[in-house]
N, C-alpha and C. Protein backbone atom coordinates (compact mmCIF):
# COMPACT_ATOMS: atom_id res chain seq x y z
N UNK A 1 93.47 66.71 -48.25
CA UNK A 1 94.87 66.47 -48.55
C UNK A 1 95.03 65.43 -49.64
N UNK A 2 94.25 65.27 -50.51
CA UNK A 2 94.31 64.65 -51.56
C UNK A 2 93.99 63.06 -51.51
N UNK A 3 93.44 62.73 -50.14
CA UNK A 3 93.38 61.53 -49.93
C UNK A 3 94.58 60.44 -49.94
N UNK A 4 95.50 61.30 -49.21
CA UNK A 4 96.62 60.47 -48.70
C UNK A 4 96.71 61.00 -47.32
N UNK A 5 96.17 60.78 -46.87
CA UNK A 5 95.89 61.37 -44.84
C UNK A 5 94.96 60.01 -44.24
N UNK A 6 94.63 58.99 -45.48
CA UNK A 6 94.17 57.70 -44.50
C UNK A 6 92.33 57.83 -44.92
N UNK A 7 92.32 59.12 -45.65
CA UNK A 7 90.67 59.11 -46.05
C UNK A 7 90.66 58.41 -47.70
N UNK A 8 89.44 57.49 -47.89
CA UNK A 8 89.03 57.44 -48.83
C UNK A 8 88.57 58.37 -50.33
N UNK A 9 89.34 57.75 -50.88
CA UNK A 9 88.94 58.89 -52.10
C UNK A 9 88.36 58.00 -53.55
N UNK A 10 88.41 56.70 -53.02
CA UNK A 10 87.85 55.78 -54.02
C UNK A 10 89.12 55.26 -54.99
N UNK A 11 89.55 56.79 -55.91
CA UNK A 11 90.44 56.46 -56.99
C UNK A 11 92.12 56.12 -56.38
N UNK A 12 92.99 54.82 -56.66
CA UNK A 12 93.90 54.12 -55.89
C UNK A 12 94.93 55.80 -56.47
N UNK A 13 95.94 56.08 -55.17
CA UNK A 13 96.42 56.96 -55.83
C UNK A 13 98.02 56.60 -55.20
N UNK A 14 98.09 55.58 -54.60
CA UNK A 14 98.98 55.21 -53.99
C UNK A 14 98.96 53.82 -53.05
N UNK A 15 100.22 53.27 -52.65
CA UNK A 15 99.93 52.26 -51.45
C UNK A 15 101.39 52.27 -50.35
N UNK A 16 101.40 52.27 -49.38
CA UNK A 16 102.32 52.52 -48.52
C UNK A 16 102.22 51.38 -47.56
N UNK A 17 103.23 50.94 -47.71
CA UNK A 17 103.48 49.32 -46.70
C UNK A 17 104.35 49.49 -45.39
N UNK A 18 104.50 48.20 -45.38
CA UNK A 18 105.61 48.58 -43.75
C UNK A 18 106.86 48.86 -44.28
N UNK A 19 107.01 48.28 -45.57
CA UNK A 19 108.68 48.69 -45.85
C UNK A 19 108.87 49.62 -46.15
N UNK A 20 107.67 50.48 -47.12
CA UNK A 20 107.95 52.16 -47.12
C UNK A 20 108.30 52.94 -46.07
N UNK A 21 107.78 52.59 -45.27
CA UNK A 21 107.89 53.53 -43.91
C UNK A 21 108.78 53.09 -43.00
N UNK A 22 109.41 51.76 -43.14
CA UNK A 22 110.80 51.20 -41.99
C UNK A 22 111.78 51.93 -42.37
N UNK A 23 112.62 51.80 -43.76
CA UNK A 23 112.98 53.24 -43.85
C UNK A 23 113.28 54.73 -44.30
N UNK A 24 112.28 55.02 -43.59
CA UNK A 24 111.92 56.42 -43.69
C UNK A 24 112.43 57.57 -42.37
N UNK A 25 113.54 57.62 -42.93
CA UNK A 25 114.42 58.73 -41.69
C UNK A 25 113.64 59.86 -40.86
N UNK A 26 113.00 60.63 -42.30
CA UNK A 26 112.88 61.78 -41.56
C UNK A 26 110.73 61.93 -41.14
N UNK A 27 110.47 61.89 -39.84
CA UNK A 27 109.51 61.45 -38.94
C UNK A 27 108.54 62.89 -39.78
N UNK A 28 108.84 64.14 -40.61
CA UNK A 28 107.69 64.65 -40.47
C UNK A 28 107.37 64.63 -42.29
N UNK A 29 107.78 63.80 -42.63
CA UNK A 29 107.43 63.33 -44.50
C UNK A 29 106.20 62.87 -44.41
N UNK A 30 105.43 63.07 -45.45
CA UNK A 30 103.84 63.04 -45.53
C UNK A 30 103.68 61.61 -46.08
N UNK A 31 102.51 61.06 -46.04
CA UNK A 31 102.33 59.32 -46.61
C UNK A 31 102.80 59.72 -48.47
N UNK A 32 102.22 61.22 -48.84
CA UNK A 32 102.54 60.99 -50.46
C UNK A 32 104.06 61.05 -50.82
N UNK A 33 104.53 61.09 -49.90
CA UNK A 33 106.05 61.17 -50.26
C UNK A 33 106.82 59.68 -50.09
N UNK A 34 106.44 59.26 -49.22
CA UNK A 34 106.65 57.51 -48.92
C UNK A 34 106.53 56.52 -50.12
N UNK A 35 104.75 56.88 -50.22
CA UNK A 35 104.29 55.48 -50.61
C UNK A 35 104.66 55.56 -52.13
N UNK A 36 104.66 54.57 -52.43
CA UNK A 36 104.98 53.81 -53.93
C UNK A 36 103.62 54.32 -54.63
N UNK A 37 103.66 55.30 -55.50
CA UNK A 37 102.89 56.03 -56.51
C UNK A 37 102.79 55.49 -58.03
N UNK A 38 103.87 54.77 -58.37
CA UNK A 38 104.23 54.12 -59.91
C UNK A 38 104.42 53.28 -59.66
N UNK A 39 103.72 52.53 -61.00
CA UNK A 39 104.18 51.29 -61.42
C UNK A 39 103.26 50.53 -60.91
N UNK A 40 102.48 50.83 -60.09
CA UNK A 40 101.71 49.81 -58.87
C UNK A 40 101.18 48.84 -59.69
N UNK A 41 101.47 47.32 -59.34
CA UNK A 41 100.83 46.50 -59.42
C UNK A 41 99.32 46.09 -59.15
N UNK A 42 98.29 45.95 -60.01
CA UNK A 42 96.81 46.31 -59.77
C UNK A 42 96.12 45.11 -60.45
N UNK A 43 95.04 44.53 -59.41
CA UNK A 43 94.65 43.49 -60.28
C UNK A 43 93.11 43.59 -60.14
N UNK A 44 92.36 42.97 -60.84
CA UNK A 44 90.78 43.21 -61.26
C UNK A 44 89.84 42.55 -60.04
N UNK A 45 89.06 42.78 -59.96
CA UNK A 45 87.77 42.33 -58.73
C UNK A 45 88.17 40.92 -58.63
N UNK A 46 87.76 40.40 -60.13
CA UNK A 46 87.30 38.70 -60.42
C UNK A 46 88.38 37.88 -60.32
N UNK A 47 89.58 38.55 -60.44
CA UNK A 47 91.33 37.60 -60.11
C UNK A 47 90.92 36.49 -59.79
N UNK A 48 91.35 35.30 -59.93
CA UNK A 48 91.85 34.07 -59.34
C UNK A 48 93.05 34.15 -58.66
N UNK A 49 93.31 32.75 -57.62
CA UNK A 49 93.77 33.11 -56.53
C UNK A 49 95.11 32.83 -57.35
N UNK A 50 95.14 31.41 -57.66
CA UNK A 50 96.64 31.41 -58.90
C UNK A 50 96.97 32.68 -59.44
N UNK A 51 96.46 33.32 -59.86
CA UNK A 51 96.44 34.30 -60.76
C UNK A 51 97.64 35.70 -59.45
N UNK A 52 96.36 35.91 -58.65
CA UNK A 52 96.84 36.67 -58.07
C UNK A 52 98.46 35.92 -56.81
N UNK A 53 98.36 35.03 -56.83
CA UNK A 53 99.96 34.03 -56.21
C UNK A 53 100.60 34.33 -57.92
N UNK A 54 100.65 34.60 -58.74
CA UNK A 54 101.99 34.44 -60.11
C UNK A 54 102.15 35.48 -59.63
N UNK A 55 101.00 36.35 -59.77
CA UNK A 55 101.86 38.32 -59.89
C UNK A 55 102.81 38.71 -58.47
N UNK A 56 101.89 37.78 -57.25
CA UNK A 56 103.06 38.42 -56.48
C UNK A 56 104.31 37.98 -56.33
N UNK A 57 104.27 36.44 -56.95
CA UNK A 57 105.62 35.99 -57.03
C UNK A 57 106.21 37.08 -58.42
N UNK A 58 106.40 37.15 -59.13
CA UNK A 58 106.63 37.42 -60.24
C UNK A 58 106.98 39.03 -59.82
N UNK A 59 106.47 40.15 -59.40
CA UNK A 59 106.75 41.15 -58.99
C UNK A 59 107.61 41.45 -57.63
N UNK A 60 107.90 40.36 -56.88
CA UNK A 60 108.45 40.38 -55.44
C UNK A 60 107.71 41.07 -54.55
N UNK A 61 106.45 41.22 -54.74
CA UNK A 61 105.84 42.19 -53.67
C UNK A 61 104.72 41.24 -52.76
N UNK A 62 104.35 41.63 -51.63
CA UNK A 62 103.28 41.12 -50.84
C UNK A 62 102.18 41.36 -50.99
N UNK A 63 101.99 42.32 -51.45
CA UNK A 63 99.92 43.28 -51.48
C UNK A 63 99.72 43.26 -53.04
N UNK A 64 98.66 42.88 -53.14
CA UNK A 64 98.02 43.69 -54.42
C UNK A 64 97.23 44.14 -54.16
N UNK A 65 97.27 45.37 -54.94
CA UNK A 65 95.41 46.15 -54.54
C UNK A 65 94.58 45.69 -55.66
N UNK A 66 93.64 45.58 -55.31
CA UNK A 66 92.43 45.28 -55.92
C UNK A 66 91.58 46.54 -56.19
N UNK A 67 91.65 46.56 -57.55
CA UNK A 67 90.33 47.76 -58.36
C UNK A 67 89.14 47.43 -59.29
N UNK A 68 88.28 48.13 -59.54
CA UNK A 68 87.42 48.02 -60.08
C UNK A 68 87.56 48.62 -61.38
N UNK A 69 86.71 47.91 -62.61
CA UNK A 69 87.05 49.40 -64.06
C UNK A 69 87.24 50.26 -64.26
N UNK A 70 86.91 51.02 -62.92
CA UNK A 70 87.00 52.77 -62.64
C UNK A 70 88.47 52.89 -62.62
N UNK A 71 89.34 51.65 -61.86
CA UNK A 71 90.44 52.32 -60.95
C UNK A 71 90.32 52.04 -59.92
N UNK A 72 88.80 52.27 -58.90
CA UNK A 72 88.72 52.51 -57.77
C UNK A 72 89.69 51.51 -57.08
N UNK A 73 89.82 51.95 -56.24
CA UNK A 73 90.59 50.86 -54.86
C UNK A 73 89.51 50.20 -54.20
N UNK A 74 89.43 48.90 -54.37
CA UNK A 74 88.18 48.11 -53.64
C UNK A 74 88.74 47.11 -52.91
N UNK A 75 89.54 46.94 -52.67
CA UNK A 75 90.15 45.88 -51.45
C UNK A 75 92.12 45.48 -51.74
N UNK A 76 92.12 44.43 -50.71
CA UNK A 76 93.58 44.58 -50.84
C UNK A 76 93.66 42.59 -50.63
N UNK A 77 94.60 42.24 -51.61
CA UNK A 77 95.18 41.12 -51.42
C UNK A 77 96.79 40.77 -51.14
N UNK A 78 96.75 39.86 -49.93
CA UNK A 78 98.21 40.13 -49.65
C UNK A 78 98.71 38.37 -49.10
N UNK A 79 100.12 38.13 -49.29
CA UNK A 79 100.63 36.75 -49.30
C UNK A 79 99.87 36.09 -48.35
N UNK A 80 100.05 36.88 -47.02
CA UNK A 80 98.71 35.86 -45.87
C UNK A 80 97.44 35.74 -45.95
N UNK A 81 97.01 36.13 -47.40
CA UNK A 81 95.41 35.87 -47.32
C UNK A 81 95.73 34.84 -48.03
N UNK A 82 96.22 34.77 -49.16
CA UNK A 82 96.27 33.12 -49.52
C UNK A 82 96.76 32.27 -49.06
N UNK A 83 98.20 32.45 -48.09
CA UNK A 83 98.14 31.52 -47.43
C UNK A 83 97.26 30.97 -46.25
N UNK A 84 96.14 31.67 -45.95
CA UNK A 84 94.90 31.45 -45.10
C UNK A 84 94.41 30.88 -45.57
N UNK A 85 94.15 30.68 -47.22
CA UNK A 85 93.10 30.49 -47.85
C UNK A 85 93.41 28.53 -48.17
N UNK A 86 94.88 28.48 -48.17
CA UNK A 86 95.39 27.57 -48.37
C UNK A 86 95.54 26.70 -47.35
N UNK A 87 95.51 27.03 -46.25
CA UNK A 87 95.68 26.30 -44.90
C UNK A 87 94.11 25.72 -44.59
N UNK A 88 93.28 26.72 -44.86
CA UNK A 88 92.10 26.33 -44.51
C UNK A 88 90.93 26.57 -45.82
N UNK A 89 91.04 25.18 -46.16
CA UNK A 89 90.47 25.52 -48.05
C UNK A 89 89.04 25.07 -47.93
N UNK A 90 88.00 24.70 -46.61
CA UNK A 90 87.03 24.33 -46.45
C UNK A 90 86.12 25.61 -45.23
N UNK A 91 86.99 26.52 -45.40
CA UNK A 91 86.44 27.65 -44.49
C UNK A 91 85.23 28.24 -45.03
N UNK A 92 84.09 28.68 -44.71
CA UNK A 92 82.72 29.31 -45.02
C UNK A 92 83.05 30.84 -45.52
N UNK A 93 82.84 31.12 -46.26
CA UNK A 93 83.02 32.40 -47.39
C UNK A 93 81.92 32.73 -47.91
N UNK A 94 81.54 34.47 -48.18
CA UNK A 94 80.62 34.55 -49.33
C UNK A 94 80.95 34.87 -50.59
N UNK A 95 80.24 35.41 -51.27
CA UNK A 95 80.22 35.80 -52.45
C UNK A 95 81.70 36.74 -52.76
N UNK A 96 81.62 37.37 -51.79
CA UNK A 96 83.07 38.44 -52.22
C UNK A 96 84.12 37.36 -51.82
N UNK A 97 84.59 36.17 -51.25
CA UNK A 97 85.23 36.11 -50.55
C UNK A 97 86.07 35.81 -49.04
N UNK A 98 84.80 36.89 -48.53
CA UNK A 98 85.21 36.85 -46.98
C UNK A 98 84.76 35.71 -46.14
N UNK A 99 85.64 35.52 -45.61
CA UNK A 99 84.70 34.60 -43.75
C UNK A 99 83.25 34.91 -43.53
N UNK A 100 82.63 33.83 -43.14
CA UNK A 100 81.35 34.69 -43.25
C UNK A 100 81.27 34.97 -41.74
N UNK A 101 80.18 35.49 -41.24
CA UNK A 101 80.42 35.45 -39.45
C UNK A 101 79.34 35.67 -38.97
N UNK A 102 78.87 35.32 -37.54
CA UNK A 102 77.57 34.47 -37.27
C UNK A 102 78.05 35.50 -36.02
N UNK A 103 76.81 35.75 -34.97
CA UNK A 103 76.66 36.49 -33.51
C UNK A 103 75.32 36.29 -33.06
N UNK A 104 75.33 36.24 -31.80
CA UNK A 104 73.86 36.26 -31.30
C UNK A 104 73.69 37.52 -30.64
N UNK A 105 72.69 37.14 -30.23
CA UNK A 105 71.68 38.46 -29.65
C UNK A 105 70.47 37.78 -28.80
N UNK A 106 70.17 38.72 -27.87
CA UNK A 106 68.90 38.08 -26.62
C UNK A 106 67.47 38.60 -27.07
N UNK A 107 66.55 38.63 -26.98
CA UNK A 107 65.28 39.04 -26.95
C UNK A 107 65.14 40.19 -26.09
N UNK A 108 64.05 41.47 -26.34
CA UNK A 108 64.02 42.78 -25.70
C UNK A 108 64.50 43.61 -26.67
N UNK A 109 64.18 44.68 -26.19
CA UNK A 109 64.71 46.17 -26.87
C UNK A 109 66.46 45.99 -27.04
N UNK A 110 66.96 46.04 -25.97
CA UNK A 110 68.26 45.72 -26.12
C UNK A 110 69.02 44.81 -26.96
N UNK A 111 67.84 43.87 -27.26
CA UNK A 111 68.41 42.57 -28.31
C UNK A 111 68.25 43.36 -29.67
N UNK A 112 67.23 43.17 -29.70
CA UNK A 112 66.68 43.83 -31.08
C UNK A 112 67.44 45.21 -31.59
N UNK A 113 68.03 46.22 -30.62
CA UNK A 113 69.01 47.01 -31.35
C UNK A 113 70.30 46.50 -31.52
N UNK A 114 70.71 45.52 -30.71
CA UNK A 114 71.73 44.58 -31.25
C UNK A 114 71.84 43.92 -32.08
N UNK A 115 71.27 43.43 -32.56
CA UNK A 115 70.44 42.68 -33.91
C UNK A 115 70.64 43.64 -35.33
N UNK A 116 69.90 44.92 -35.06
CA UNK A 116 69.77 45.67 -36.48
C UNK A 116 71.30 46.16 -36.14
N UNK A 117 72.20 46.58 -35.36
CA UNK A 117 73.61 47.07 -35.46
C UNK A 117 74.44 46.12 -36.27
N UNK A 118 73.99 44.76 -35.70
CA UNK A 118 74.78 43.39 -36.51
C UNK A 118 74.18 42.75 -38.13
N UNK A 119 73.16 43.56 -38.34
CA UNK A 119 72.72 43.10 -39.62
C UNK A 119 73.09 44.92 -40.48
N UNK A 120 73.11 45.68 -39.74
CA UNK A 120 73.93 46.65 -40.73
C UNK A 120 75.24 46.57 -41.02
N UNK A 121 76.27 45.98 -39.75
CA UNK A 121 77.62 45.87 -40.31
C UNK A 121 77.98 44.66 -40.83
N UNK A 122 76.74 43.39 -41.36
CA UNK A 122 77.39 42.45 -42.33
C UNK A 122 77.06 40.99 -41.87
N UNK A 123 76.21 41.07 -40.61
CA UNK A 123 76.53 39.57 -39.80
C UNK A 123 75.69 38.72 -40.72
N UNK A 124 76.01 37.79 -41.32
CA UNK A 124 75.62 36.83 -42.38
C UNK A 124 74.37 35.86 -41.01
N UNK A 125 74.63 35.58 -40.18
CA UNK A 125 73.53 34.54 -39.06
C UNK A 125 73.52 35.49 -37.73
N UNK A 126 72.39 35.13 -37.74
CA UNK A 126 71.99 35.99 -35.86
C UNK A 126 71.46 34.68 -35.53
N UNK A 127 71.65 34.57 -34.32
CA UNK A 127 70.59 33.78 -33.24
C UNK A 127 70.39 34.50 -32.05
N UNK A 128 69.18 33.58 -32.04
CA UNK A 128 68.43 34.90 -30.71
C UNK A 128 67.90 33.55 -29.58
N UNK A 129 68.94 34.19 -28.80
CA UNK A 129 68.86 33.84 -27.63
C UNK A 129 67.57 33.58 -26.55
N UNK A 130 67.50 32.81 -26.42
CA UNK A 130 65.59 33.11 -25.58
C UNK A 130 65.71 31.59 -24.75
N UNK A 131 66.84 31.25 -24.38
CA UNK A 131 66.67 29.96 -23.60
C UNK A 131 67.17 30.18 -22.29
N UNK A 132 67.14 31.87 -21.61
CA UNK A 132 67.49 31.76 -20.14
C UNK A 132 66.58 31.27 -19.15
N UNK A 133 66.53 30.42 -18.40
CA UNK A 133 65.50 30.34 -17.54
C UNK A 133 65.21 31.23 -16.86
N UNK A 134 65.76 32.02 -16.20
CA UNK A 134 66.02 33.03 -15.34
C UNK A 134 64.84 34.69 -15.82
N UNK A 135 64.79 34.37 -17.10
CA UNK A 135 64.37 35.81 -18.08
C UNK A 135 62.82 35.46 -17.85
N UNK A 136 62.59 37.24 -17.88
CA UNK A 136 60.99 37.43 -17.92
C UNK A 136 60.36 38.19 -18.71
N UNK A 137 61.40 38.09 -19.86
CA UNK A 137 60.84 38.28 -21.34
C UNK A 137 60.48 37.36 -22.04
C-alpha cells in the first residue's frame, strides 16, 4: 500500500501526527489521505539541537523528521526530545544520540541467550550476574 499502512519504505513519503487524525471525521480515510504530504519540514542526520529548536519554532510544528541524502526517513525529532535533552544535559548518550542502556543477565544457557538477545537489540553494558549464593552454576 505504498508504505503508508505503518510499513517501512525507507523513502519519507509523508508524516501523520495526533493533530492530523483529531480531526478527522470520517473513521474509514486511509493514513495517505490524513497525513501532511507537502511542504514537510525535513532536517539532515548531523542537525544541531539549536538548529533543530529555530525550525520548530519558526514553522509552528512539533516533529521534525530526520533524513538522510537519499531522503530516507531515519528518525524523528520532536519538542520533548529537546526538552529532555535540556532538563537533563549530563545524561549518557551515544554516538547517534540516544540514552545509552545497560541490563544484566545470569550465567547458564539461559543467561547466555539472554545476553546475545540484548547485544543484538543494542544493550551498550551487560553484567553477568554470578553472585547468587544459592546457584550451582
Amino acid at each position: 500500500n505504498g508504505g503508508t499502512g505503518g510499513h517501512t519504505v525507507g523513502r519519507l513519503v509523508g508524516i501523520l501526527t495526533n493533530r492530523d487524525v483529531r480531526f478527522a471525521s470520517d473513521p474509514s480515510q486511509k493514513v495517505y489521505e490524513l497525513m501532511t504530504r507537502e511542504n514537510l519540514i525535513t532536517v539532515k542526520e548531523n542537525v544541531d539541537q539549536d538548529e533543530a529548536k529555530r525550525l520548530l519554532h519558526k514553522h509552528r510544528i512539533e516533529k521534525l523528521v530526520v533524513v538522510d541524502r537519499k531522503g530516507n526517513c531515519v528518525g524523528l525529532i520532536t519538542v520533548k526530545d529537546i526538552e529532555k535533552s535540556q532538563l537533563n544535559p549530563h545524561a549518557t548518550k551515544d554516538a547517534q544520540g540516544r540514552l545509552r542502556a545497560a541490563a544484566a543477565t545470569s550465567v547458564g544457557d539461559d543467561g547466555f541467550e539472554r545476553a546475545e538477545r540484548l547485544i543484538d537489540a543494542g544493550v551498550d553494558l551487560l553484567v553477568i550476574d554470578t553472585a547468587h549464593g544459592h546457584s550451582q552454576r
